[in-house]
C-alpha atoms as a PDB file:
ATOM      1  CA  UNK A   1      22.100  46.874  46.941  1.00  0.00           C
ATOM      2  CA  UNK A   2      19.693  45.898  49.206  1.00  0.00           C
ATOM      3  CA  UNK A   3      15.656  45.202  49.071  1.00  0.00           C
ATOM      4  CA  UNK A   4      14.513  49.098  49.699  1.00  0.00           C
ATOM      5  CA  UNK A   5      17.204  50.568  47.357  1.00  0.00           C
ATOM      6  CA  UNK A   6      15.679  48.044  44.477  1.00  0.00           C
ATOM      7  CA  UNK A   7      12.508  49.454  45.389  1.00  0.00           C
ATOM      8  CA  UNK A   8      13.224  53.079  44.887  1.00  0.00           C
ATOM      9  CA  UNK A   9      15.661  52.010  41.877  1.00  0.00           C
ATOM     10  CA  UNK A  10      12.938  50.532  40.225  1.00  0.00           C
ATOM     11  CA  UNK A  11      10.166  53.121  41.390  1.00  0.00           C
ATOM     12  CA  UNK A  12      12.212  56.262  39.885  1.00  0.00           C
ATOM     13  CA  UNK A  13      12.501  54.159  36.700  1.00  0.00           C
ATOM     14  CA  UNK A  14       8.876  53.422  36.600  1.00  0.00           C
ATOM     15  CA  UNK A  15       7.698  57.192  37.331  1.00  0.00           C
ATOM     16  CA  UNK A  16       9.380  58.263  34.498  1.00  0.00           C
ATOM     17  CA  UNK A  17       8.798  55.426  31.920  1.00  0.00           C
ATOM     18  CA  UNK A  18       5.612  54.529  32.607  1.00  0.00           C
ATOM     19  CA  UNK A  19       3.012  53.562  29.440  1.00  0.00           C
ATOM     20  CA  UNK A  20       0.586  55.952  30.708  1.00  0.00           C
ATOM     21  CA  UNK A  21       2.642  58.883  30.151  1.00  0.00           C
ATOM     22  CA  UNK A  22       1.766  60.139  26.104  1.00  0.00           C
ATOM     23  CA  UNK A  23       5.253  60.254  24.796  1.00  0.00           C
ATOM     24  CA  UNK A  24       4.846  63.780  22.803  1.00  0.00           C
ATOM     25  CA  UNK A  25       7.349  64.000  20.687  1.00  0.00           C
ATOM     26  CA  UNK A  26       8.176  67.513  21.127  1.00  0.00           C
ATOM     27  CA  UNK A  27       8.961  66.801  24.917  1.00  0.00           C
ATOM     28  CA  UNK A  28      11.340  64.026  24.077  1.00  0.00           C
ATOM     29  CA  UNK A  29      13.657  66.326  22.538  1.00  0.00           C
ATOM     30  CA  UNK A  30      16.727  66.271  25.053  1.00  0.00           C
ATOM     31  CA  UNK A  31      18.805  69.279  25.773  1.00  0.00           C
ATOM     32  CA  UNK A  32      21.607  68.328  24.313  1.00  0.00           C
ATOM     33  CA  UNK A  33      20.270  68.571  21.029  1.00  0.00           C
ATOM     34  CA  UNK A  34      18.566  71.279  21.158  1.00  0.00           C
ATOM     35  CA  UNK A  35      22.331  73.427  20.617  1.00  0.00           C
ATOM     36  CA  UNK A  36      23.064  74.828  17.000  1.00  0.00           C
ATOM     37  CA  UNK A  37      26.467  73.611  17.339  1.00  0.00           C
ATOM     38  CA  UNK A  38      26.676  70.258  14.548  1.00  0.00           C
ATOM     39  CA  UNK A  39      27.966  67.486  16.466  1.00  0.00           C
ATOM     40  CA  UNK A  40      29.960  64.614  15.442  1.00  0.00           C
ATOM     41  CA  UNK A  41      28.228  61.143  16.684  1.00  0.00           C
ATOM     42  CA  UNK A  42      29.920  59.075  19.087  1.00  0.00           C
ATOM     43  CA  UNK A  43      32.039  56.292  16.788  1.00  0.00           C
ATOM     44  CA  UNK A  44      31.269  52.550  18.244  1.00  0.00           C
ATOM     45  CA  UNK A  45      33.857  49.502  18.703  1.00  0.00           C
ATOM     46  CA  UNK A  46      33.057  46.510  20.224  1.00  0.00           C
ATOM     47  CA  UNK A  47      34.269  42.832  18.907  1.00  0.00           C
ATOM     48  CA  UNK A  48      31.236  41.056  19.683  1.00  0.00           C
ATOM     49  CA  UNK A  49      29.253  43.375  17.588  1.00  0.00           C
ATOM     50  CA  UNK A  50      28.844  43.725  13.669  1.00  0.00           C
ATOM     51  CA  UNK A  51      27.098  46.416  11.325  1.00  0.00           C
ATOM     52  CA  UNK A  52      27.193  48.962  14.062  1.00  0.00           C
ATOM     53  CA  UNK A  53      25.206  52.054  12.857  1.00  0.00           C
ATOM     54  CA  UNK A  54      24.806  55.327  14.890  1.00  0.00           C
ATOM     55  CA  UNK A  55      22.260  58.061  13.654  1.00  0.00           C
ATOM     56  CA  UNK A  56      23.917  61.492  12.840  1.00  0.00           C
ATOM     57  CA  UNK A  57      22.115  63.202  15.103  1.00  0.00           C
ATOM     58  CA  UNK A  58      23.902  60.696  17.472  1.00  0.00           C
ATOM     59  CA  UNK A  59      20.721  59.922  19.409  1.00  0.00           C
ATOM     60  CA  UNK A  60      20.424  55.915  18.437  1.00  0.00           C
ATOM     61  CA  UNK A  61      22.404  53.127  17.569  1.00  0.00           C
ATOM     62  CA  UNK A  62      21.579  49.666  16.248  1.00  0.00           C
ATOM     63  CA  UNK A  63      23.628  46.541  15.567  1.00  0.00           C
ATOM     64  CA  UNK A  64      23.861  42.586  15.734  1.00  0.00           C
ATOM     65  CA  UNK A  65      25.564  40.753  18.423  1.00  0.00           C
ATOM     66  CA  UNK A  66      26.743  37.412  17.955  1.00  0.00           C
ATOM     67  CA  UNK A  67      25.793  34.563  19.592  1.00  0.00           C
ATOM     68  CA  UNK A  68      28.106  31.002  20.571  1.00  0.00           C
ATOM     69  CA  UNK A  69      26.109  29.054  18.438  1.00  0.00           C
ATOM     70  CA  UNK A  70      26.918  31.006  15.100  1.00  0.00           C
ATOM     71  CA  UNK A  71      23.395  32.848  15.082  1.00  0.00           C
ATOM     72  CA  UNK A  72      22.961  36.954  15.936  1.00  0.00           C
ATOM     73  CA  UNK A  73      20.593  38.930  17.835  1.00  0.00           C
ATOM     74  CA  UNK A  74      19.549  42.386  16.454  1.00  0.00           C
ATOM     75  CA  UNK A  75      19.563  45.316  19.152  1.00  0.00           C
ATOM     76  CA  UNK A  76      18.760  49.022  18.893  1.00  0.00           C
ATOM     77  CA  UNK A  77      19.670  51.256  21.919  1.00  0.00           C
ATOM     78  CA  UNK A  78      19.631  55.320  22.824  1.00  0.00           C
ATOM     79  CA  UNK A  79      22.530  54.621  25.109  1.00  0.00           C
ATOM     80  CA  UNK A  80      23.957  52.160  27.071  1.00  0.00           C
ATOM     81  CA  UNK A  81      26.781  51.804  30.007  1.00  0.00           C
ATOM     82  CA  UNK A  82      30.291  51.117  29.066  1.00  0.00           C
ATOM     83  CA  UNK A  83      29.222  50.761  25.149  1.00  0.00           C
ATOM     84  CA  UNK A  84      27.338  54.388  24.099  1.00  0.00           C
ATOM     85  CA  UNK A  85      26.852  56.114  27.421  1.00  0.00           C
ATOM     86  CA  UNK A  86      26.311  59.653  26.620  1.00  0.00           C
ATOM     87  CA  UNK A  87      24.014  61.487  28.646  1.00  0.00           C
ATOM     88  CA  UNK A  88      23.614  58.101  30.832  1.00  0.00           C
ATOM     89  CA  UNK A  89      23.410  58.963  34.288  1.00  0.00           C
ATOM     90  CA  UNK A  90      21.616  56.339  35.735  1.00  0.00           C
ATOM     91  CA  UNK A  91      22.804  53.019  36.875  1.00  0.00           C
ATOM     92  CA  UNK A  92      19.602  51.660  36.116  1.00  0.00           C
ATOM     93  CA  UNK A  93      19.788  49.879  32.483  1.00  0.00           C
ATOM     94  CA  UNK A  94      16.441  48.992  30.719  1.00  0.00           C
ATOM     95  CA  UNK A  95      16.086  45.346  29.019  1.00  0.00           C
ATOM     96  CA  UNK A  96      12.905  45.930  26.512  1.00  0.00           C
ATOM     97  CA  UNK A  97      11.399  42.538  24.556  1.00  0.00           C
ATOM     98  CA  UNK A  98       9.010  42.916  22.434  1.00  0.00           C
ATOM     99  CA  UNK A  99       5.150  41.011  21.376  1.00  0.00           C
ATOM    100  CA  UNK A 100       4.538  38.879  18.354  1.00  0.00           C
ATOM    101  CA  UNK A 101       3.398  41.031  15.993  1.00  0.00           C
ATOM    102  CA  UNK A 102       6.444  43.551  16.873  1.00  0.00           C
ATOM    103  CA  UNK A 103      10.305  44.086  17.158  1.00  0.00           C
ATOM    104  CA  UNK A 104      12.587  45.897  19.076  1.00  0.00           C
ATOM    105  CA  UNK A 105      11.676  48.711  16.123  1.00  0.00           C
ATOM    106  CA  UNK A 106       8.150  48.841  18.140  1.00  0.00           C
ATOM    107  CA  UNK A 107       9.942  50.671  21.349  1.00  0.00           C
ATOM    108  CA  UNK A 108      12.129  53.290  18.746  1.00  0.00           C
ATOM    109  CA  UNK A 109       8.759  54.212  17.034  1.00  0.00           C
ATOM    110  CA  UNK A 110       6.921  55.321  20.256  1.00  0.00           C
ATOM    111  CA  UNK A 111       9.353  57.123  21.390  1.00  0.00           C
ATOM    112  CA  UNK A 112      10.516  55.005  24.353  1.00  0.00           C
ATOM    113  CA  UNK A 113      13.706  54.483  23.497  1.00  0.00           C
ATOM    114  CA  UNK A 114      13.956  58.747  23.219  1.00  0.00           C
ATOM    115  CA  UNK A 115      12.156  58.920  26.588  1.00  0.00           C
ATOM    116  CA  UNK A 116      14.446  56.920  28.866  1.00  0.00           C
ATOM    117  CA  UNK A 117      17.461  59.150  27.223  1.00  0.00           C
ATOM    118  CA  UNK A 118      15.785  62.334  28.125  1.00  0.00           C
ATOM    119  CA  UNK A 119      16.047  61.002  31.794  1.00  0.00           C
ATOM    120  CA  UNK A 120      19.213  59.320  31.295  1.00  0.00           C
ATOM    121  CA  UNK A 121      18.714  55.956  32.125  1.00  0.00           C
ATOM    122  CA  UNK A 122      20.984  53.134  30.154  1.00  0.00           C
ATOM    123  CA  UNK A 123      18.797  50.907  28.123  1.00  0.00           C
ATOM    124  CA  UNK A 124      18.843  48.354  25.247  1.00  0.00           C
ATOM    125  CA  UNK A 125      15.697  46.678  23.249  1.00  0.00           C
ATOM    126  CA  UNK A 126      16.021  43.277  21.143  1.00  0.00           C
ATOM    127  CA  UNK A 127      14.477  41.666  18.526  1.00  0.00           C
ATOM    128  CA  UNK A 128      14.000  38.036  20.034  1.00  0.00           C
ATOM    129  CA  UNK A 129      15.289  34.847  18.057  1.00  0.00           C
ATOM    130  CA  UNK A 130      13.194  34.293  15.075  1.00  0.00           C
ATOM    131  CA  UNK A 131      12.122  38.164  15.185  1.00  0.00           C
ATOM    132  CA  UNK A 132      13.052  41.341  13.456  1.00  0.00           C
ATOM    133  CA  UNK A 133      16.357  41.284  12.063  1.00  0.00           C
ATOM    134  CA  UNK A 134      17.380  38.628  14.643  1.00  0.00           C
ATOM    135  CA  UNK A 135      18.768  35.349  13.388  1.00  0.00           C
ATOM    136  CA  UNK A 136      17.504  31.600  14.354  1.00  0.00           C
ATOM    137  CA  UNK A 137      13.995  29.945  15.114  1.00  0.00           C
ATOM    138  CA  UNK A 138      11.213  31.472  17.146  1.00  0.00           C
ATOM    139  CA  UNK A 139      11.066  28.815  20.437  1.00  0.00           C
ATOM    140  CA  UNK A 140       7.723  27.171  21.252  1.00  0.00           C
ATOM    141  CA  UNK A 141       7.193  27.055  25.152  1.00  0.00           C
ATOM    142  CA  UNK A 142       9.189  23.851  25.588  1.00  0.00           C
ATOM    143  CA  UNK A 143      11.988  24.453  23.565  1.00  0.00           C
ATOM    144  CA  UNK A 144      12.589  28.430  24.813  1.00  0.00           C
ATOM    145  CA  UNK A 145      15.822  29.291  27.397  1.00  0.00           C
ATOM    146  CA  UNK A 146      17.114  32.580  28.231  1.00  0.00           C
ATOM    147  CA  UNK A 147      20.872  31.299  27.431  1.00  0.00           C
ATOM    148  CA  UNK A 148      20.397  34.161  24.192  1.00  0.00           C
ATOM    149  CA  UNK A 149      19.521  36.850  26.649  1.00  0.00           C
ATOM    150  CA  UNK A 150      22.148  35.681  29.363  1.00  0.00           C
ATOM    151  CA  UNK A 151      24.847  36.453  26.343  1.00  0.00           C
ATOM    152  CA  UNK A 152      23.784  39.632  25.068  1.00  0.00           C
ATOM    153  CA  UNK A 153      24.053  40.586  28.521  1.00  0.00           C
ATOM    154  CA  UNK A 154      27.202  39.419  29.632  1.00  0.00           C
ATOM    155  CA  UNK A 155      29.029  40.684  26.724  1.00  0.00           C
ATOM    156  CA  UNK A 156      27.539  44.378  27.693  1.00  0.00           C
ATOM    157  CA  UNK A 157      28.344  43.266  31.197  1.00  0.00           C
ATOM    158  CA  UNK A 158      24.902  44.291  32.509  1.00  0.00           C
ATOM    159  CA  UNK A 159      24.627  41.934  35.414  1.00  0.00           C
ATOM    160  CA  UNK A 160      22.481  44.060  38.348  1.00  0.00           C
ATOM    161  CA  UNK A 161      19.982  46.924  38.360  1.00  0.00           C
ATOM    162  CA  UNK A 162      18.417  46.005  35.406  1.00  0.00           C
ATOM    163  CA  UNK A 163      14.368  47.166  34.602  1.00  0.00           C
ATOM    164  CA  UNK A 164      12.859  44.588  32.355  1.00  0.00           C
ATOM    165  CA  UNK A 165       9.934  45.317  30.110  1.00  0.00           C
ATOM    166  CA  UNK A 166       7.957  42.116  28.468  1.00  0.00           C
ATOM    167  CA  UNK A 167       5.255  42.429  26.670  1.00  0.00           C
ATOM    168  CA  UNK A 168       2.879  39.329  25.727  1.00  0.00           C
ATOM    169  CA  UNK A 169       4.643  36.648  24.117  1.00  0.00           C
ATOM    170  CA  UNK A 170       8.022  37.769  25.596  1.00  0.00           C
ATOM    171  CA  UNK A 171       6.922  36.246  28.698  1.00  0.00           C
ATOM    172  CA  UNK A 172       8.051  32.862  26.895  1.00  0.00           C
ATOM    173  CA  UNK A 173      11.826  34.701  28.070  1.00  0.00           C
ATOM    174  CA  UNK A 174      10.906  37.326  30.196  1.00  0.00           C
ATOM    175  CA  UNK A 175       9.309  35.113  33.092  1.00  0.00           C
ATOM    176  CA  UNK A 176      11.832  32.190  32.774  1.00  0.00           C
ATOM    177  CA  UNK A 177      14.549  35.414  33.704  1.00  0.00           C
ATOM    178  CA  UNK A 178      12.076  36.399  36.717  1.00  0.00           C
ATOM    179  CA  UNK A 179      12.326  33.386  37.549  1.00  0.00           C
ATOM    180  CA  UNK A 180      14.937  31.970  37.304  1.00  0.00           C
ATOM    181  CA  UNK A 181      17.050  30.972  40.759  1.00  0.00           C
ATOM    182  CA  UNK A 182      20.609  32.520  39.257  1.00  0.00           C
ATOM    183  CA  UNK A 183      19.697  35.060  36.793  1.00  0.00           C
ATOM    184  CA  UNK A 184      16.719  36.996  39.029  1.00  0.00           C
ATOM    185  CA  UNK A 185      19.745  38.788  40.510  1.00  0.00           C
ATOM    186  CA  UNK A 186      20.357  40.827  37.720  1.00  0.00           C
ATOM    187  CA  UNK A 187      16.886  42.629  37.755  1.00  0.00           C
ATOM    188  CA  UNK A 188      16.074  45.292  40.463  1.00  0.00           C
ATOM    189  CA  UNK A 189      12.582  45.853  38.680  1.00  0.00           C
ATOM    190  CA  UNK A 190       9.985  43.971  36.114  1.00  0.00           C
ATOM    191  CA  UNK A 191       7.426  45.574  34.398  1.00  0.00           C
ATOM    192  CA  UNK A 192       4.931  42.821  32.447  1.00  0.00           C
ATOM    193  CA  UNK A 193       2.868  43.999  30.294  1.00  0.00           C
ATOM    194  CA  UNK A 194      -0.133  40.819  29.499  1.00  0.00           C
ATOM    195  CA  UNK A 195       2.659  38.401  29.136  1.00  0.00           C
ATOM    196  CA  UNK A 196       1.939  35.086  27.628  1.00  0.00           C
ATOM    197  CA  UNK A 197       2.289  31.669  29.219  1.00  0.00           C
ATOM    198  CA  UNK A 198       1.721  32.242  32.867  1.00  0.00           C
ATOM    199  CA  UNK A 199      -0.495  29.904  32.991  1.00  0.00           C
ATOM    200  CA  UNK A 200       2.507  27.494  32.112  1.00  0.00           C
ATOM    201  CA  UNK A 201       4.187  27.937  35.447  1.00  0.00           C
ATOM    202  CA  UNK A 202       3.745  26.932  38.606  1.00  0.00           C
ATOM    203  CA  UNK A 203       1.506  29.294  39.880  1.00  0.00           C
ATOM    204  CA  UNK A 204       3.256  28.941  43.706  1.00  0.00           C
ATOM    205  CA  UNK A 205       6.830  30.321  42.335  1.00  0.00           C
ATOM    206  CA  UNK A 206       5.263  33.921  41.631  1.00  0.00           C
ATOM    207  CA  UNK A 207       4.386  34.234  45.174  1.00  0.00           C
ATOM    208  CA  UNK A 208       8.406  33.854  45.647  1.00  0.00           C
ATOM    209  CA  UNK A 209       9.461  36.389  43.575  1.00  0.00           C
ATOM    210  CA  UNK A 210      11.060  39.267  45.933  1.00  0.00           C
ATOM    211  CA  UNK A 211      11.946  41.783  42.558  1.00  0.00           C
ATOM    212  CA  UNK A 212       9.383  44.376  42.622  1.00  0.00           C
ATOM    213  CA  UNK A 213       7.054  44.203  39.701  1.00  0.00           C
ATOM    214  CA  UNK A 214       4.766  47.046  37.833  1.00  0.00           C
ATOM    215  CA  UNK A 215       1.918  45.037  36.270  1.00  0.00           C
ATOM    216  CA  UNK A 216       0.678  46.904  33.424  1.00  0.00           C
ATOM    217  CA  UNK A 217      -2.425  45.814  31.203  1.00  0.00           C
ATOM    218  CA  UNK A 218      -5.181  47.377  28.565  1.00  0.00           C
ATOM    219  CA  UNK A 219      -8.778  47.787  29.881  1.00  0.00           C
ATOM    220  CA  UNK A 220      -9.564  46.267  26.207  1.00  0.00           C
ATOM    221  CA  UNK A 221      -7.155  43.140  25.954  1.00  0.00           C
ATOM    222  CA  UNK A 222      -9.128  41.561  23.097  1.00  0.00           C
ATOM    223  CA  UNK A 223      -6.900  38.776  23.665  1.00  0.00           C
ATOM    224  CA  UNK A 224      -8.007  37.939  27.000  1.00  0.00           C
ATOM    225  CA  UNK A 225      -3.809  37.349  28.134  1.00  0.00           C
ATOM    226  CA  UNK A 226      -4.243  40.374  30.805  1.00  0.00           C
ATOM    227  CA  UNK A 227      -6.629  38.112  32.976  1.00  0.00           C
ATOM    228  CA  UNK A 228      -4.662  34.824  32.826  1.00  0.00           C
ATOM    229  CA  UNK A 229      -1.555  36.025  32.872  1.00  0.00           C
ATOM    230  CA  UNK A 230      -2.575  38.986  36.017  1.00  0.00           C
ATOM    231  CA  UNK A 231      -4.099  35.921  37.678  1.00  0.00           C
ATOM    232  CA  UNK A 232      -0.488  34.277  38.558  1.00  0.00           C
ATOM    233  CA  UNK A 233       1.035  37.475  38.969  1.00  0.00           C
ATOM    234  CA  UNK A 234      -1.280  38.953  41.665  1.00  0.00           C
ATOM    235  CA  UNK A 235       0.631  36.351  43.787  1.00  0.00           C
ATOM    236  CA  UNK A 236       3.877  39.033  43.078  1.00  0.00           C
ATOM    237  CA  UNK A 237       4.397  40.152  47.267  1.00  0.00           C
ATOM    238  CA  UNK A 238       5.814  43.476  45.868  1.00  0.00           C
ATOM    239  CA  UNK A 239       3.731  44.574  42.364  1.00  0.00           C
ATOM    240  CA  UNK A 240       1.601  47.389  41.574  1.00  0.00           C
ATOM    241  CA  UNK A 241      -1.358  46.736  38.757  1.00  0.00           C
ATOM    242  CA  UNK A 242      -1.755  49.230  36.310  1.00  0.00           C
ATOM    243  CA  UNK A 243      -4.787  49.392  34.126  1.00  0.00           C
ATOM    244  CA  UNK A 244      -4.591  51.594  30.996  1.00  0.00           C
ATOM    245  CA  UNK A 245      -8.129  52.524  30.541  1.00  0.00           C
ATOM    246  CA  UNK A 246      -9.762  51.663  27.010  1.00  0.00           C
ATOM    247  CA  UNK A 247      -6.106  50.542  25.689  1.00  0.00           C
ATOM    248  CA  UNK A 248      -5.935  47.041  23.970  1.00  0.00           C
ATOM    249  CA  UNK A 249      -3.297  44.157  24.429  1.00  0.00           C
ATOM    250  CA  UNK A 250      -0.706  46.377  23.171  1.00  0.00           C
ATOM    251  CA  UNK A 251      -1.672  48.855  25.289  1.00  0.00           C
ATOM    252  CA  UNK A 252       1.725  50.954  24.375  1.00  0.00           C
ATOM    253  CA  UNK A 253       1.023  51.766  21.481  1.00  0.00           C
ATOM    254  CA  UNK A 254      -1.975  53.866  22.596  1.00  0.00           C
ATOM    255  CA  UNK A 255      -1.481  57.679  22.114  1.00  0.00           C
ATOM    256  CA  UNK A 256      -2.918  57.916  26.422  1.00  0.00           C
ATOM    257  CA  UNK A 257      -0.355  55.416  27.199  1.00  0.00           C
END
């Protein structure tokens, strides 16, 4: 795929899952569930993957996948390409971390999860390493890697037109991935959203960065992360900058966003 059909890739995917749309629950509803006629859910089999649930309704599934080193990473998901692709049109799959203070539960509970299956586009949200129901130690800046994330994703084979979503303190993997000389392939769009640890990079590697970006951040960032961390990635050649007026750090939460 080439530079301009990343660009509209990750445009489409940001028109319809961007955090200033109010996710209404009675709009997520998608069609398919709307019929009277009971449905049995979608059954799931994959060998790198234990404790597989699916809801009834068949609109969600959750379950661990394990890592080489023994531990597990917990993942929830609305649908997903080659694994639980009903209704997934797209070819567009959306990678969603997650802040300190939340989980991968965070993006089920506002309804994003719902959202991106109402337009059909493939996507998957984890609970880092030391988070949620994941397994291992949370990394410090020195000792984080993205060899977790690289894993999870090879054994869904997601390797190109992935949208990632990092929020604060998942810039610790979420920037290492942007930036990363072998892995940036993978990603046809980033959306940050006040990630932590800019700062920590050289500031001169943003400004090489060709994926298009979608910087969003809250008007009220009571931590103060939205102007460090929009500092470095002003130097982005191909972002937007979204504010999301009167909306804190976790500005997705907001009921406006």
């Amino acid at each position: 795929m080439n530079f301009m059909s990343h660009r509209h890739a990750f445009n489409s995917c940001k028109r319809v899952t961007t955090l200033r749309t109010s996710f209404n629950r009675s709009n997520l509803i998608h069609p398919r569930f709307m019929s009277s006629t009971v449905m049995e859910p979608p059954k799931l089999e994959h060998p790198e993957i234990s404790n597989a649930k699916i809801s009834k309704d068949g609109d969600s599934m959750q379950g661990y996948i394990h890592l080489n080193d023994g531990e597990h990473i917990y993942f929830q998901s609305s649908g997903l390409h080659g694994l639980y692709a009903h209704n997934i049109a797209k070819k567009t799959q959306v990678v969603l971390l997650h802040g300190k203070k939340y989980s991968s539960q965070t993006w089920n509970q506002n309804g994003t999860l719902q959202h991106l299956l109402r337009y059909q586009y493939g996507n998957i949200a984890f609970d880092m390493p030391g988070y949620g129901n994941s397994s291992g130690k949370r990394d410090t800046f020195e000792s984080a890697n993205i060899d977790w994330l690289v894993q999870c994703l090879h054994k869904f084979n997601i390797t190109d037109n992935v949208v990632l979503i990092m929020p604060s303190m998942s810039g610790i993997y979420g920037l290492r991935w942007m930036l990363d000389a072998k892995y940036a392939s993978y990603l046809s769009g980033v959306m940050t959203i006040a990630p932590a640890f800019c700062d920590q990079f050289d500031a001169n590697l943003f400004s090489k960065v060709l994926t298009p970006a979608c910087i969003v951040y809250g008007e009220k960032d009571e931590t103060g992360l939205h102007e460090t961390s929009n500092a470095c990635l002003s130097r982005l050649p191909n972002a937007e900058t979204i504010q999301i007026d009167q909306a804190p750090h976790a500005c997705y939460l907001k009921a406006h966003a």
